[in-house]
Protein backbone atom coordinates (compact mmCIF):
# COMPACT_ATOMS: atom_id res chain seq x y z
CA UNK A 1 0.00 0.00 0.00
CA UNK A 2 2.67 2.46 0.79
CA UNK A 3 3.70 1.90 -3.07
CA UNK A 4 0.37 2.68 -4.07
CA UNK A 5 0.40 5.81 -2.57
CA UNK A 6 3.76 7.00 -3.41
CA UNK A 7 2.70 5.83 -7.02
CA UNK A 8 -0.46 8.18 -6.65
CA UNK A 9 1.40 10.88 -5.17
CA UNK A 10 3.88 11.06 -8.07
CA UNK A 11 1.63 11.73 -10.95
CA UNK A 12 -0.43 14.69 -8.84
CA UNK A 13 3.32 16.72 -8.41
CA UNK A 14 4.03 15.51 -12.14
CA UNK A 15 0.89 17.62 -13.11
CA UNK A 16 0.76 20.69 -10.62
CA UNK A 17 4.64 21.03 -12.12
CA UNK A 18 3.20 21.24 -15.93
CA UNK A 19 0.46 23.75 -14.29
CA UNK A 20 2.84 25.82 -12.63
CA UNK A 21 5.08 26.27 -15.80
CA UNK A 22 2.29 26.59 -18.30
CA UNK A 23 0.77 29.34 -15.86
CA UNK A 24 4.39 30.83 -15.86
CA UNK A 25 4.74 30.44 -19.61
CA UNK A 26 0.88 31.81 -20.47
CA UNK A 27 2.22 34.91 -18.53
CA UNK A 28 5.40 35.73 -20.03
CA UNK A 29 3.40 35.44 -23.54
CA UNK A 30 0.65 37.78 -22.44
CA UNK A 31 3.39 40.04 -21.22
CA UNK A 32 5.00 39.86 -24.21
CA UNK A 33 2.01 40.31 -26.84
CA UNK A 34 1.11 43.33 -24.64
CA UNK A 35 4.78 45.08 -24.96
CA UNK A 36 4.06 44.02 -28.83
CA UNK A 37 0.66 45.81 -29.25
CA UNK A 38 2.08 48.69 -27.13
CA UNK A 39 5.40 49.26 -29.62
CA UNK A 40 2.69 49.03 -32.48
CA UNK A 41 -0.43 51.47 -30.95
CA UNK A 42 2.15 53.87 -28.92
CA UNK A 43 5.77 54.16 -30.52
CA UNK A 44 5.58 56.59 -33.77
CA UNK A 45 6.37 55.85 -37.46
CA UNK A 46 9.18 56.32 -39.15
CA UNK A 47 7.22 58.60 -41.06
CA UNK A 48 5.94 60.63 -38.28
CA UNK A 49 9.17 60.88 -36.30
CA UNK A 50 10.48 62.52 -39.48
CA UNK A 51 7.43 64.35 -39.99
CA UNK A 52 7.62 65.55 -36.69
CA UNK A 53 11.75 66.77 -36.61
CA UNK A 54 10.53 68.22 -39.94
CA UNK A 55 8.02 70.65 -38.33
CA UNK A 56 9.69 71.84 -35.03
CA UNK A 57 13.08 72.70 -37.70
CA UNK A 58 10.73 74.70 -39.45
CA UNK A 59 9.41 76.35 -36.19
CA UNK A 60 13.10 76.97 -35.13
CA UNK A 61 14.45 78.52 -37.96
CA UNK A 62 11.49 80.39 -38.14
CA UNK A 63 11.93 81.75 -34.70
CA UNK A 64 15.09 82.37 -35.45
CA UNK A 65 14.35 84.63 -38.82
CA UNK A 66 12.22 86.10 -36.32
CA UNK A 67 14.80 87.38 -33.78
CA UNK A 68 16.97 88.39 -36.62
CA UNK A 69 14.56 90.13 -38.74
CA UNK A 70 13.61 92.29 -34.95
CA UNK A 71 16.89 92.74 -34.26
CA UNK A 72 18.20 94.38 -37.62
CA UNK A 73 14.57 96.46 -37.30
CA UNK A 74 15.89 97.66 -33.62
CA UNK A 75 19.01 98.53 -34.98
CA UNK A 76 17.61 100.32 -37.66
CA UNK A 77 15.77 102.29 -35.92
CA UNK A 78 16.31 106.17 -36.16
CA UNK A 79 17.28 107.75 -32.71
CA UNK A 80 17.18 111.67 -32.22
CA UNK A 81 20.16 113.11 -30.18
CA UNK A 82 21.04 116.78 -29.03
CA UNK A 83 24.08 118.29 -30.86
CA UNK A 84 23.62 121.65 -28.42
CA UNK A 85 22.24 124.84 -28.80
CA UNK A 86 24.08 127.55 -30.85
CA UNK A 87 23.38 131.55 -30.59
CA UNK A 88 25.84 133.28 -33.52
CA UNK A 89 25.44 137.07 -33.78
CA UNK A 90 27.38 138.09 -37.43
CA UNK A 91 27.61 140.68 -40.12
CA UNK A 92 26.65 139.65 -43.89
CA UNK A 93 29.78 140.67 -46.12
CA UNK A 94 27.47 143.03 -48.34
CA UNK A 95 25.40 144.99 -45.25
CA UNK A 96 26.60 146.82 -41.94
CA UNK A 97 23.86 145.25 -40.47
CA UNK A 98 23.88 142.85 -37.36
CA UNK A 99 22.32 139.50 -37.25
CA UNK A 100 22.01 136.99 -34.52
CA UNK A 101 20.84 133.97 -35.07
CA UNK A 102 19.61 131.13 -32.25
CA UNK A 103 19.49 127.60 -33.22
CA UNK A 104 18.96 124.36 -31.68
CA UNK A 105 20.85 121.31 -33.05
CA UNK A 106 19.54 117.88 -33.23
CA UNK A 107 20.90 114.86 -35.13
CA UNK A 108 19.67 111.64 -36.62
CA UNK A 109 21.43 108.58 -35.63
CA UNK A 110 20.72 104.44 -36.32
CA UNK A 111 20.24 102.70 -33.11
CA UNK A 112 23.02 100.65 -33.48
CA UNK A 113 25.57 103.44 -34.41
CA UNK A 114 24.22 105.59 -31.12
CA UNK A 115 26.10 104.93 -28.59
CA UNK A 116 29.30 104.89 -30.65
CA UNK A 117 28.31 108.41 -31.89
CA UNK A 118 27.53 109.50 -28.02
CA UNK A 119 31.64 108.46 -27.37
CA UNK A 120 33.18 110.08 -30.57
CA UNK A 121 30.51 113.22 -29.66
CA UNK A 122 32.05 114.09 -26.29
CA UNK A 123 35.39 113.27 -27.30
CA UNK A 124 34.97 115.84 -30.12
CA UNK A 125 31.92 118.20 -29.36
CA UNK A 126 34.56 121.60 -29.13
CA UNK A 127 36.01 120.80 -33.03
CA UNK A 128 31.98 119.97 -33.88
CA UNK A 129 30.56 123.07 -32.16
CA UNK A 130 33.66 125.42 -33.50
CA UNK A 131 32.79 124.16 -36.82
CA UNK A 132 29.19 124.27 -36.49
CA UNK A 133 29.07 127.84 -35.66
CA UNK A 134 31.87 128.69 -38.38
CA UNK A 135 29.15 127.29 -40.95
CA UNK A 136 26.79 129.76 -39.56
CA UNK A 137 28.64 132.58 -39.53
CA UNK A 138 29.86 131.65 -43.16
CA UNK A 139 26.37 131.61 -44.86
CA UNK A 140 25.01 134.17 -46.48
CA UNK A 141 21.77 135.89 -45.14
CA UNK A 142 19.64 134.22 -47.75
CA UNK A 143 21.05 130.68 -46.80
CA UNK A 144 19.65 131.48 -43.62
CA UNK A 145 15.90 132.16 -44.55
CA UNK A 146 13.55 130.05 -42.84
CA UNK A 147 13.10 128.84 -46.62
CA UNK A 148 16.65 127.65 -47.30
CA UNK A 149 17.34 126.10 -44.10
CA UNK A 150 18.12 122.92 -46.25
CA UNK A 151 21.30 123.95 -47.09
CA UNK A 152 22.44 124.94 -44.17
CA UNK A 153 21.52 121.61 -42.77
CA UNK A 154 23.18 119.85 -44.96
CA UNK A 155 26.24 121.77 -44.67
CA UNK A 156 26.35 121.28 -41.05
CA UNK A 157 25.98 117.08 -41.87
CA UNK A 158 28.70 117.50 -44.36
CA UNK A 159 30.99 119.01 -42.19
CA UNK A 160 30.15 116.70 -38.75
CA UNK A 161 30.33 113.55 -41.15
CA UNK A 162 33.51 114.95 -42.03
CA UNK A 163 34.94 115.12 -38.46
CA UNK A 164 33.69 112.09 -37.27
CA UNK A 165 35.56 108.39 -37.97
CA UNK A 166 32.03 106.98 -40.23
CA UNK A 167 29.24 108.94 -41.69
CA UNK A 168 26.88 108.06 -38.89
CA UNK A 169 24.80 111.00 -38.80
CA UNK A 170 21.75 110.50 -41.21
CA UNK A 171 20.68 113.79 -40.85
CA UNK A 172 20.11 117.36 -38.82
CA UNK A 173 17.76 119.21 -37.97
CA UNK A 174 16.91 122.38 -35.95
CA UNK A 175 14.23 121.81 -32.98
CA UNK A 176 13.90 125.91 -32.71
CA UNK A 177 15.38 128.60 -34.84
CA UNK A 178 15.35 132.31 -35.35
CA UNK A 179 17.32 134.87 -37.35
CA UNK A 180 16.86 138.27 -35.63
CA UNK A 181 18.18 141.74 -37.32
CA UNK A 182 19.82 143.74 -34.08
């Protein structure tokens, strides 16, 4: 009898052994089909990884003609800064008559080029004032009618282009003016 039973017993650990493996085996597959159907459903394409790289390069380098384009439009940007005021009194050749004649100075400057101008301008504002006023006393009475101011402003660019290292003054202009006989 004790054979009999140990026969018995055999066969019932033979097949909770197959159970226990197949139950180990049926779970590694489902674990495995699952990770399968995930890479399918979840990971992208080739296509739409490209796809994707393809748009946010577009977005970046259009960002990036963004900044540039704003930046070159800052630096472009015209900025208005005081030359000085000047008060010349003068005689024209031709008369014995007295003028004096009050003008304030302003000049036109690119953004980028302003602070450069602001260094070279205090390192040289006695040779551009002294020249300046020379231009003023130099023109003729006509030059300075409120009608042929032109010229005179473009003499005065000439001549502070002239003196400083680049042509960075795009233009000047006079903020208050008057010629009065004395």
């Amino acid at each position: 009898m004790a054979d009999e039973e140990e026969q018995a017993e055999e066969p019932a650990s033979v097949a909770s052994g197959l159970g226990g493996r197949g139950m180990i085996i049926a779970f590694v597959s489902v674990v495995v089909l699952m990770e399968t159907a995930m890479f399918f459903f979840f990971i992208p394409s080739a296509e739409e990884v490209s796809a994707l790289a393809e748009e946010r390069l577009v977005a970046s380098i259009q960002k990036g003609e963004n900044t540039a384009e704003k930046k070159i439009k800052d630096e472009n940007q015209i900025k208005e800064c005081t030359i000085g005021k000047f008060g010349e009194t003068f005689s024209p050749q031709d008369t014995e008559l007295t003028y004096r004649v009050e003008i304030d100075v302003y000049g036109l400057v690119k953004e980028k080029f302003y602070d450069t101008f602001t260094l070279e301008f205090d390192e040289k504002e006695g040779r551009l004032r002294t020249a300046i006023r020379r231009k003023i006393r130099n023109s003729d009475l006509e030059e300075l009618s409120k009608n042929n101011l032109g010229l005179l402003e473009r003499r005065i660019l000439t001549e502070c282009n002239h003196l400083l290292t680049d042509d960075m003054l795009l233009g000047i202009g006079f903020t208050s003016y008057q010629l009065i006989e004395q």
